[in-house]
Protein backbone atom coordinates (compact mmCIF):
# COMPACT_ATOMS: atom_id res chain seq x y z
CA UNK A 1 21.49 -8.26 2.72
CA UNK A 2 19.01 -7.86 5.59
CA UNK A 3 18.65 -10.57 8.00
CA UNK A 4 14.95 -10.90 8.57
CA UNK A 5 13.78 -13.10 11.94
CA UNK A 6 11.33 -15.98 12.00
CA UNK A 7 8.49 -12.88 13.66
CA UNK A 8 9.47 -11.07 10.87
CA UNK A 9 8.48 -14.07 7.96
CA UNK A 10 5.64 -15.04 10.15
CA UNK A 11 3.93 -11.51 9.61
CA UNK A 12 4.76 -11.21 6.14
CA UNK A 13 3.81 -14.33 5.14
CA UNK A 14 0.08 -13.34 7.10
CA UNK A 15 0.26 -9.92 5.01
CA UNK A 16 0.12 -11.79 2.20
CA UNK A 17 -2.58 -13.74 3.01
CA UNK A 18 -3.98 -10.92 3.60
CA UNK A 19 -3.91 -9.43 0.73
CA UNK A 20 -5.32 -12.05 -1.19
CA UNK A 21 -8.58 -11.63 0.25
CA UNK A 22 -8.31 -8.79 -2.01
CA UNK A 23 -8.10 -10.18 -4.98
CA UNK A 24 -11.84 -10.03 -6.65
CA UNK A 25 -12.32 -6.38 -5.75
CA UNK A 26 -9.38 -3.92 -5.93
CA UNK A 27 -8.70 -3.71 -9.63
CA UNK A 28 -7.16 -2.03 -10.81
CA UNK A 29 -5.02 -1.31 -8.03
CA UNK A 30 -2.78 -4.32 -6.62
CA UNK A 31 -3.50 -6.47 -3.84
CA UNK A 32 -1.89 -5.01 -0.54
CA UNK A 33 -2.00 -6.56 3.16
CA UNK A 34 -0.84 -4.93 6.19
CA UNK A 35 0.41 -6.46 9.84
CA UNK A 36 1.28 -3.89 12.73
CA UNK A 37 3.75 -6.00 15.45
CA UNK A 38 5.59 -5.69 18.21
CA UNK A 39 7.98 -8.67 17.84
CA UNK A 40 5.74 -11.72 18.00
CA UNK A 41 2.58 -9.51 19.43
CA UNK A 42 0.28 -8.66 16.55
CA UNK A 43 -1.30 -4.99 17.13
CA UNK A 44 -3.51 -4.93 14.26
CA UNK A 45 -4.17 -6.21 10.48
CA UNK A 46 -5.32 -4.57 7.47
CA UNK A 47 -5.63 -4.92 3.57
CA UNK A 48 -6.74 -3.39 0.93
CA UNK A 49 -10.15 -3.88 0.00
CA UNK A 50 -10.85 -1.77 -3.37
CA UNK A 51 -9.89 1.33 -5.42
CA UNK A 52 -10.75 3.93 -3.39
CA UNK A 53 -10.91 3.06 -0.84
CA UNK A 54 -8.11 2.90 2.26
CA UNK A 55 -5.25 1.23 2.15
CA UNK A 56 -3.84 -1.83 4.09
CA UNK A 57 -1.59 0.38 5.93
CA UNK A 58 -4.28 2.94 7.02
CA UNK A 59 -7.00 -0.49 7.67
CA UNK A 60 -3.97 -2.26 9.83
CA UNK A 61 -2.78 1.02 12.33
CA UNK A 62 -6.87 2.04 12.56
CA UNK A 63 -7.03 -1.52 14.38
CA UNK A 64 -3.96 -0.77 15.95
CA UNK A 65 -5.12 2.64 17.74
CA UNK A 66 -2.53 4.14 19.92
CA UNK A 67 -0.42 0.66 20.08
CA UNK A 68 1.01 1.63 16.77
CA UNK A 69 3.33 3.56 18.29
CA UNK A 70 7.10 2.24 18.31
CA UNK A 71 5.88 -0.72 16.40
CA UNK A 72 6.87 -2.83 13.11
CA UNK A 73 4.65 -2.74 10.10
CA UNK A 74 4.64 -5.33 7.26
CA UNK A 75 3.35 -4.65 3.98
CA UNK A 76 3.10 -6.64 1.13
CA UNK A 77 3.95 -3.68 -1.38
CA UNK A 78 5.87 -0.57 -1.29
CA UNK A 79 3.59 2.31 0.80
CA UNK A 80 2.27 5.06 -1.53
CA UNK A 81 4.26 8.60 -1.23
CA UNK A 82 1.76 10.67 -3.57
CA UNK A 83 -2.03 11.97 -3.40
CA UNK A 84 -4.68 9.55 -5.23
CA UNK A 85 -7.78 8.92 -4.31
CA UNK A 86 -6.81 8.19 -0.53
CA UNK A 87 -3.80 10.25 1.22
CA UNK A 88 -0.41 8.61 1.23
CA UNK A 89 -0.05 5.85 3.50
CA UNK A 90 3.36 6.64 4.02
CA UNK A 91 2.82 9.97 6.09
CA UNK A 92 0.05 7.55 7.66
CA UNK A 93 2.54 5.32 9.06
CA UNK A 94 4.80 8.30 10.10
CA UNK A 95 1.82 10.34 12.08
CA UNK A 96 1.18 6.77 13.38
CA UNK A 97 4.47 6.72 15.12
CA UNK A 98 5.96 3.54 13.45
CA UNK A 99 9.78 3.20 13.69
CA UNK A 100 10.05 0.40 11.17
CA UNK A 101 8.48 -0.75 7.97
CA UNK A 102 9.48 -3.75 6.42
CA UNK A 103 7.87 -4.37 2.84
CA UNK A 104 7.89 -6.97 0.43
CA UNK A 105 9.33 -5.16 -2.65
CA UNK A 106 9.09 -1.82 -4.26
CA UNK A 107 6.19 -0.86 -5.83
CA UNK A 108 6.94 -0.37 -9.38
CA UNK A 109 4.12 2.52 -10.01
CA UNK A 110 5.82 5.52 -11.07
CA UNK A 111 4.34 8.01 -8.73
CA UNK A 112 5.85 5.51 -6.01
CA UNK A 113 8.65 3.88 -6.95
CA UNK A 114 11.07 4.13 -4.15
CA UNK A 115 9.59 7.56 -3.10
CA UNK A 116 7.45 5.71 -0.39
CA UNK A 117 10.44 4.67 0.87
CA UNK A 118 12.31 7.75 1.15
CA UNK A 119 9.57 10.28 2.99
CA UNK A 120 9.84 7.38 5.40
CA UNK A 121 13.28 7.29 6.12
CA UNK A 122 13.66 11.05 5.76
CA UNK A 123 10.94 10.50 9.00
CA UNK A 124 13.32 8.61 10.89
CA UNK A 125 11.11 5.37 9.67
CA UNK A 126 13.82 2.05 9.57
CA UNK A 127 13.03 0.43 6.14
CA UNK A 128 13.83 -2.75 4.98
CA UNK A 129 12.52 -4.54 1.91
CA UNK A 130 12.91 -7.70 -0.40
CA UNK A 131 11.24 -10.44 2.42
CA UNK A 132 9.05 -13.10 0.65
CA UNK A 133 9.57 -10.48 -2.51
CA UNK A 134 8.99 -13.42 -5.02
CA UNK A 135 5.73 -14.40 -3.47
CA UNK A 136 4.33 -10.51 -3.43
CA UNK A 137 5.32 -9.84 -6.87
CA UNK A 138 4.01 -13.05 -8.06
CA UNK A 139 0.39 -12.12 -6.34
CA UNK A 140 0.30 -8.90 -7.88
CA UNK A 141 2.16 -10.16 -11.29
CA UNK A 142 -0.87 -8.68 -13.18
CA UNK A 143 0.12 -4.88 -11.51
CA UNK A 144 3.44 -5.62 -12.14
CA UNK A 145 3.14 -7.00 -15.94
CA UNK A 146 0.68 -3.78 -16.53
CA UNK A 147 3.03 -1.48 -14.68
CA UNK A 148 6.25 -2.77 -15.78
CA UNK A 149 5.52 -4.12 -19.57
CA UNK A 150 2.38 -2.26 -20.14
CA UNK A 151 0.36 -5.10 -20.96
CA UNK A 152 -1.76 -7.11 -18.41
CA UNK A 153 -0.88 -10.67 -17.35
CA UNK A 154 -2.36 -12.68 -19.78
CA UNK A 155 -3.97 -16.20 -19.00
CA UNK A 156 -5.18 -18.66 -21.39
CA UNK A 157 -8.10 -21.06 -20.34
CA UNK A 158 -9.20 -23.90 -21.85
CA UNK A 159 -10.67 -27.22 -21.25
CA UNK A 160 -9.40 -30.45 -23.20
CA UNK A 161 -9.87 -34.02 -23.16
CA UNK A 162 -6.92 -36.39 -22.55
CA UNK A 163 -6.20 -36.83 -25.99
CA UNK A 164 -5.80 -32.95 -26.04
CA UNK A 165 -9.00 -32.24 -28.27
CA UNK A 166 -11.42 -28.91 -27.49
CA UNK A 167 -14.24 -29.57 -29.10
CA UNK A 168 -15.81 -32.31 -31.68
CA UNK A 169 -15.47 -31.78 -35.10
CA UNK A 170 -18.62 -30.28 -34.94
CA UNK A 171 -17.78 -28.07 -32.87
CA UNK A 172 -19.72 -29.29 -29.87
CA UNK A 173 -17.97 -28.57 -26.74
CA UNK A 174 -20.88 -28.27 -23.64
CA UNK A 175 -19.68 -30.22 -21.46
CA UNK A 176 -16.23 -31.73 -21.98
CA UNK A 177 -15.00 -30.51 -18.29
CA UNK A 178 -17.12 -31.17 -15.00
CA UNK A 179 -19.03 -28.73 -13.05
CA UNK A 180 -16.59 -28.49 -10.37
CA UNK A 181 -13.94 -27.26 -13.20
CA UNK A 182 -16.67 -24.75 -14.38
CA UNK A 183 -17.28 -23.46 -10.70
CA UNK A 184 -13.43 -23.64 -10.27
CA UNK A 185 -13.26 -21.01 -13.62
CA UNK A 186 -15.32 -18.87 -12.00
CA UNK A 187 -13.09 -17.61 -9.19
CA UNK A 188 -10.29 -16.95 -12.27
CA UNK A 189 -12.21 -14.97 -14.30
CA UNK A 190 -13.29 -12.93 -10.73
CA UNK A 191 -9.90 -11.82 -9.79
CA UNK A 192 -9.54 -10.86 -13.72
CA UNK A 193 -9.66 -7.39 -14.69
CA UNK A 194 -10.96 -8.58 -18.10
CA UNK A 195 -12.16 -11.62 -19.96
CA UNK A 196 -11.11 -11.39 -23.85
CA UNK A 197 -12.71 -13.92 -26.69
CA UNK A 198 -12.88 -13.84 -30.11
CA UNK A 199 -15.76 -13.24 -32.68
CA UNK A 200 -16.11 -17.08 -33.75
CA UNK A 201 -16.75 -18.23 -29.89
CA UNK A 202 -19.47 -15.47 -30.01
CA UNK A 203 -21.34 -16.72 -32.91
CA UNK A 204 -20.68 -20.14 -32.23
CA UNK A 205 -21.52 -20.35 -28.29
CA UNK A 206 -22.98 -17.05 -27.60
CA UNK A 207 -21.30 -16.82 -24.10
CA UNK A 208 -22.00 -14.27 -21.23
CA UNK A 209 -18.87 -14.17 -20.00
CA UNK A 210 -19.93 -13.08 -16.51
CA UNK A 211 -18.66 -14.34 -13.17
CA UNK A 212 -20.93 -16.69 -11.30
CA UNK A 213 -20.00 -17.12 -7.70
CA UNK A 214 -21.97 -18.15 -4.00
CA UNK A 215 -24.53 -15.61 -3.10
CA UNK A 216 -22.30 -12.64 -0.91
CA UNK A 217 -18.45 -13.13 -2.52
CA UNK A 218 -18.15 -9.56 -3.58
CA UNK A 219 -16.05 -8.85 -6.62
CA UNK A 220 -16.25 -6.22 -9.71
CA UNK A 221 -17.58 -7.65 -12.73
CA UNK A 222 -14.50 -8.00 -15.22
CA UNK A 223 -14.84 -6.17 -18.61
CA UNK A 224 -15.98 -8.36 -21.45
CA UNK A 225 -13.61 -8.08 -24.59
CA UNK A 226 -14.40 -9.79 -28.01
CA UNK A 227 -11.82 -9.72 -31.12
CA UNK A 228 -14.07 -8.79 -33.52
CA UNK A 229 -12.20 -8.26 -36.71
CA UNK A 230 -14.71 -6.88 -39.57
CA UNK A 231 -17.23 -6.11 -36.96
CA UNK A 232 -19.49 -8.08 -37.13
CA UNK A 233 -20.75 -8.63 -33.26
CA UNK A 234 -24.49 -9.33 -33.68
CA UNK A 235 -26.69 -7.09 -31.55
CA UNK A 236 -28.56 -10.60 -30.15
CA UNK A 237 -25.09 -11.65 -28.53
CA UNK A 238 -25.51 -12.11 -24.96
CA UNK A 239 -22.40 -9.34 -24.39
CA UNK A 240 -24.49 -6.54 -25.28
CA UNK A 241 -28.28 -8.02 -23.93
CA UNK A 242 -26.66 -8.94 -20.85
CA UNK A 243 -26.02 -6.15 -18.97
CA UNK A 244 -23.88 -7.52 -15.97
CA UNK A 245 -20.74 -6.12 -16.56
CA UNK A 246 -19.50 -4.14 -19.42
CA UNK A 247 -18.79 -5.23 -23.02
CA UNK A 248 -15.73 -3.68 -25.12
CA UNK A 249 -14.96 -4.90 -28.82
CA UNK A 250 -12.23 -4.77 -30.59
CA UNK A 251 -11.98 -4.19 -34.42
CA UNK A 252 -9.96 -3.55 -37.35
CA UNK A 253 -9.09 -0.18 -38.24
CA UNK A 254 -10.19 -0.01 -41.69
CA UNK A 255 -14.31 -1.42 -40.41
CA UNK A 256 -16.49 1.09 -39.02
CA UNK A 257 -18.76 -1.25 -37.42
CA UNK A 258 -22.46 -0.19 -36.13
CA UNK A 259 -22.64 -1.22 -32.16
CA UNK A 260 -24.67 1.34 -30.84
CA UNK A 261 -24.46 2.47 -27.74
CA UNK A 262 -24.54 -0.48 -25.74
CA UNK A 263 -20.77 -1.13 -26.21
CA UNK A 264 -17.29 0.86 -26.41
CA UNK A 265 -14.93 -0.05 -29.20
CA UNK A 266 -11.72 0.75 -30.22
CA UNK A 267 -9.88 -0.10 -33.78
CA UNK A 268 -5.97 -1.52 -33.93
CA UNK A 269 -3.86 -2.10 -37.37
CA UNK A 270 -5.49 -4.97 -39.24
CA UNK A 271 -1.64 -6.90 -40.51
CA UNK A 272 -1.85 -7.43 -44.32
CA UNK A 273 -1.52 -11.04 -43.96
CA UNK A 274 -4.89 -10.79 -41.69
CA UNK A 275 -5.47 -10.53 -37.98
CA UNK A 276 -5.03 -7.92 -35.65
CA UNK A 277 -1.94 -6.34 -34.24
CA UNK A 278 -2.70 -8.39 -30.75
CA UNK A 279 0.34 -6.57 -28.96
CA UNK A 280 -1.77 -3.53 -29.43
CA UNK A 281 -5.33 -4.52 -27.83
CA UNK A 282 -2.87 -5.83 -24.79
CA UNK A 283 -1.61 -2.37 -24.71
CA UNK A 284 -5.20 -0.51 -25.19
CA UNK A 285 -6.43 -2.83 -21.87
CA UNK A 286 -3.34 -2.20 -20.10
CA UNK A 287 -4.03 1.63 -20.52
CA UNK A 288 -7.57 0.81 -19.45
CA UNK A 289 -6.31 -0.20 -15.80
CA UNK A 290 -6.45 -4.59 -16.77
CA UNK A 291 -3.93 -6.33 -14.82
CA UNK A 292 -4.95 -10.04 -15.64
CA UNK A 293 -6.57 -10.72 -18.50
CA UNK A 294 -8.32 -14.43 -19.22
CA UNK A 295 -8.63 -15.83 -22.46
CA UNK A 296 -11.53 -18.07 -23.00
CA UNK A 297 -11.81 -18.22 -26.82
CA UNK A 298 -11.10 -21.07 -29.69
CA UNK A 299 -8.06 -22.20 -31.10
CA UNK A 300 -7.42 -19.65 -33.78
CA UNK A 301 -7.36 -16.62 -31.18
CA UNK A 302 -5.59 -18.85 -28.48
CA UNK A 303 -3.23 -19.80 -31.18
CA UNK A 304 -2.71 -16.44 -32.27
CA UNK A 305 -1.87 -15.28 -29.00
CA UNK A 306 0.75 -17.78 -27.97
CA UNK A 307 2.34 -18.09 -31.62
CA UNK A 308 3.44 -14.24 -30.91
CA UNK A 309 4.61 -14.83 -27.50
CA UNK A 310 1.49 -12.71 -25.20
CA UNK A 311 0.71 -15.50 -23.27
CA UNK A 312 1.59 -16.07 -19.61
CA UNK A 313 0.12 -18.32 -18.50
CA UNK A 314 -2.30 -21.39 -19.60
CA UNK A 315 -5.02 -22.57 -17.45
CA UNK A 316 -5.90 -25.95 -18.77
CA UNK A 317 -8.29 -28.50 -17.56
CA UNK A 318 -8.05 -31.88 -18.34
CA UNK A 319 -10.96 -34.06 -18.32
CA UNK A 320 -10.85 -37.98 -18.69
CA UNK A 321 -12.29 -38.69 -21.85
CA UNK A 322 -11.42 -39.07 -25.14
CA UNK A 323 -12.83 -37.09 -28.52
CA UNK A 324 -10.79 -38.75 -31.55
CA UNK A 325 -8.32 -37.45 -33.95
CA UNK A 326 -11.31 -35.34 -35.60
CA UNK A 327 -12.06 -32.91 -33.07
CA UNK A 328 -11.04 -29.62 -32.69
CA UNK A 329 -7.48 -29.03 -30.97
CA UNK A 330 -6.43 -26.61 -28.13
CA UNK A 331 -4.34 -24.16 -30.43
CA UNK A 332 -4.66 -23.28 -34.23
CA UNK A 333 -1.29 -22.67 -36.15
CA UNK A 334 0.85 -24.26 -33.90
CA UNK A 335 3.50 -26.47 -36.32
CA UNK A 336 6.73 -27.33 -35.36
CA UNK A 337 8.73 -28.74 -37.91
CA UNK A 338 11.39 -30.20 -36.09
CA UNK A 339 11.60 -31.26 -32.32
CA UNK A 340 14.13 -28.24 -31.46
CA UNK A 341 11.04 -25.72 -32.68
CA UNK A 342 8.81 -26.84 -30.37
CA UNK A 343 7.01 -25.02 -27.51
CA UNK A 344 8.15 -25.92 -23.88
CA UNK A 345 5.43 -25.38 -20.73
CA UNK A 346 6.93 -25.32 -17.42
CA UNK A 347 4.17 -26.89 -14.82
CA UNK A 348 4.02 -25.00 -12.22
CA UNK A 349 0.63 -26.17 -10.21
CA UNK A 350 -1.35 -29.53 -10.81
CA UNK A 351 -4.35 -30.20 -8.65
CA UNK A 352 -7.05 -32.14 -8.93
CA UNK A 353 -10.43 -30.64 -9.68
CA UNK A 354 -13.62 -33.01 -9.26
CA UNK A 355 -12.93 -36.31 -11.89
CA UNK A 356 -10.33 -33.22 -14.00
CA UNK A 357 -6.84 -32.18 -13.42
CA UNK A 358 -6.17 -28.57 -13.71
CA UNK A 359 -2.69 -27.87 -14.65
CA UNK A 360 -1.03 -24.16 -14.65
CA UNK A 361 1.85 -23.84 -17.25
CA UNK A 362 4.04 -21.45 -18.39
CA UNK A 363 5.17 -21.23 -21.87
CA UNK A 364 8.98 -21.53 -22.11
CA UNK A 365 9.58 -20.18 -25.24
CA UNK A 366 8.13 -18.65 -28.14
CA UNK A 367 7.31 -19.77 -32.03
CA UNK A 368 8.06 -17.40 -34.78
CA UNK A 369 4.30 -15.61 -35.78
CA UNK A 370 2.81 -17.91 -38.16
C-alpha cells in the first residue's frame, strides 16, 4: 500500500474542494478537481467546470504553464484515456511533462477504467491511486451509482413535524418547514441531475420544481420528472407552462396519454397489483445521463420507493411543531409487524437549519414490496 505524505493529503484534500465547486454545473459528467505541486509549492489548480468543456487536469497545468514540468498532479478521479468531447487529459498531462499523478480512485466509466492509468505509465508517468478514495467516490456517488448500478443516486426529501407528520389531514402542507430549510432545498435540487414527483403532488400542489438560487450561482436546470400513471398530467400544471427547465413524465405502458409537445414521455410495465415498475424509470434516467436524483413527492411515491429498496438517501427536515395523529405521515405502506421487520436509518449528518434540524440518513435495510 502506498505511503502518501502530509503534501500529498494536503493537495488532495484541496482537489476535492475543488471539485465541488463543480457540483451545480457538470452533469452529467462527475465532479473533478485538479492540483499541480512541487512538494509543498502549488503550481496551479483546476476543476472541472461543465460537460464540454475542459477538464480539471487541462484547467490546473494551463495555470501551471511551463512549471508543470517534473511536477506532481492530484486529481480527484481517474484522468480520461479516450476522445469525448475534449481530448484525453491523460496525453495532456504527459505533453505537460508530469512525472507523477496521484488520483483519488479509478474512474469507473468504461471507456476509462484503468486505461487512464496505463497510457500514463506506458509514458513513464509514476501513478499512484486510492488517497482520500472514500471522500472522492462519495462526492461523485451519483456518477458512480449511475456508472456502476445503472441507476442514479436517489435522494428522498421531505419536511416533517416532530411528531413525524407531512401534511394535515387535509392535506395542507405550505409551510410546515422555515424559509431557511426551503432556501437550504434549493442548493440539493441544483446539484441534482433530476427532480422526480408523483402525479398526486401535481394535482394537489401544482409545484414548479425549479431551482431558485442568489442572482449569479450558475447551475443547469435539473430535469423535471412526474410519475404519472394513467396519464393524466393536466396541461395547466406548472411543469409544462413553466418553461425553466425541462419536464419528462412517466406513464404506464398500456395509457397513451395526450401531452403534446411540450413534454417527452416514456412508458414502463404497469405491475398487476398497480404501480409502476420503479426500478425501470431509475434505469430510463440513468440512461438519460441523471446521477442524483431528488424525490420531492407524497407518501405513496416516497413509500413506494423505499418499500423496494431505491432509496439512498433521505433528506429530512424537521421542524418544531406538532400536527396530531390525523395528519398525513412521511411514508405510505410502511408496516412492520414485528420489531425485527423494521427499517433501520443510519444518521450520517445533523445540522441545524434556521428553528429546523436537517438530518441525512441512510436506510439500513430494506422491507419486502408491499
Amino acid at each position: 500500500m502506498t505511503a502518501f505524505s502530509a503534501h500529498d493529503h494536503a493537495h488532495m484534500a484541496r482537489a476535492l474542494q475543488l471539485a465541488e465547486r463543480g457540483a451545480y454545473t457538470t452533469q452529467p459528467n462527475p465532479m473533478v478537481g485538479c492540483v499541480i505541486a512541487d512538494r509543498e509549492r502549488v503550481l496551479g489548480e483546476g476543476w472541472h467546470v461543465r460537460a464540454g468543456e475542459p477538464h480539471a487536469e487541462v484547467n490546473a497545468l494551463r495555470a501551471a504553464g511551463g512549471a508543470a514540468q517534473g511536477a506532481t498532479a492530484y486529481v480527484t478521479l481517474e484522468p480520461c484515456a479516450h476522445h469525448g468531447r475534449t481530448p484525453p487529459c491523460a496525453d495532456a498531462l504527459v505533453a505537460a511533462g508530469v512525472t507523477r499523478v496521484v488520483a483519488a480512485c479509478r474512474d469507473p466509466y468504461y471507456q476509462v477504467a484503468g486505461q487512464g492509468f496505463a497510457k500514463l505509465e506506458a509514458a513513464g508517468v509514476t501513478v499512484e491511486h486510492g488517497l482520500m478514495e472514500a471522500q472522492a467516490r462519495h462526492l461523485n456517488r451519483g456518477f458512480f451509482s449511475r456508472i456502476q448500478r445503472g441507476r442514479p443516486w436517489v435522494r428522498v426529501k421531505l419536511g416533517m413535524s416532530l411528531d413525524g407528520r407531512t401534511a394535515l389531514a387535509n392535506g395542507e402542507s405550505k409551510w410546515i418547514t422555515s424559509e431557511q430549510s426551503r432556501d437550504d432545498v434549493q442548493r440539493w435540487r441544483a446539484r441534482s441531475g433530476a427532480i422526480l414527483t408523483g402525479i398526486g403532488t401535481v394535482m394537489a400542489d401544482n409545484p414548479r420544481l425549479t431551482v431558485r438560487l442568489p442572482e449569479g450561482v450558475d447551475f443547469v436546470p435539473p430535469l423535471r420528472v412526474v410519475v404519472d400513471e394513467h396519464g393524466r398530467l393536466p396541461a395547466r400544471s406548472h411543469l409544462l407552462t413553466d418553461g425553466a427547465a425541462p419536464t419528462l413524465a412517466v406513464h404506464g405502458d398500456d395509457v397513451v396519454p395526450a401531452y403534446g409537445d411540450d413534454v417527452s414521455a416514456f412508458a414502463v410495465r404497469r405491475f398487476v397489483h398497480g404501480g409502476l415498475d420503479l426500478g425501470a424509470v431509475l434505469s430510463q434516467l440513468a440512461q438519460r445521463g441523471v446521477n442524483e436524483l431528488q424525490v420531492e413527492a407524497g407518501a405513496t411515491l416516497s413509500g413506494a420507493l423505499l418499500r423496494n429498496g431505491l432509496v439512498d438517501e433521505l433528506l429530512l427536515y424537521v421542524a418544531p411543531v406538532l400536527l396530531g395523529e390525523k395528519a398525513k405521515p412521511l411514508f405510505a405502506g410502511i408496516d412492520p409487524t414485528a420489531m425485527a421487520t423494521r427499517l433501520g436509518m443510519a444518521i450520517t449528518e445533523v445540522r441545524q437549519v434556521g428553528p429546523d434540524i436537517r438530518l441525512l440518513l441512510a436506510p439500513l435495510s430494506s422491507l419486502p414490496p408491499g
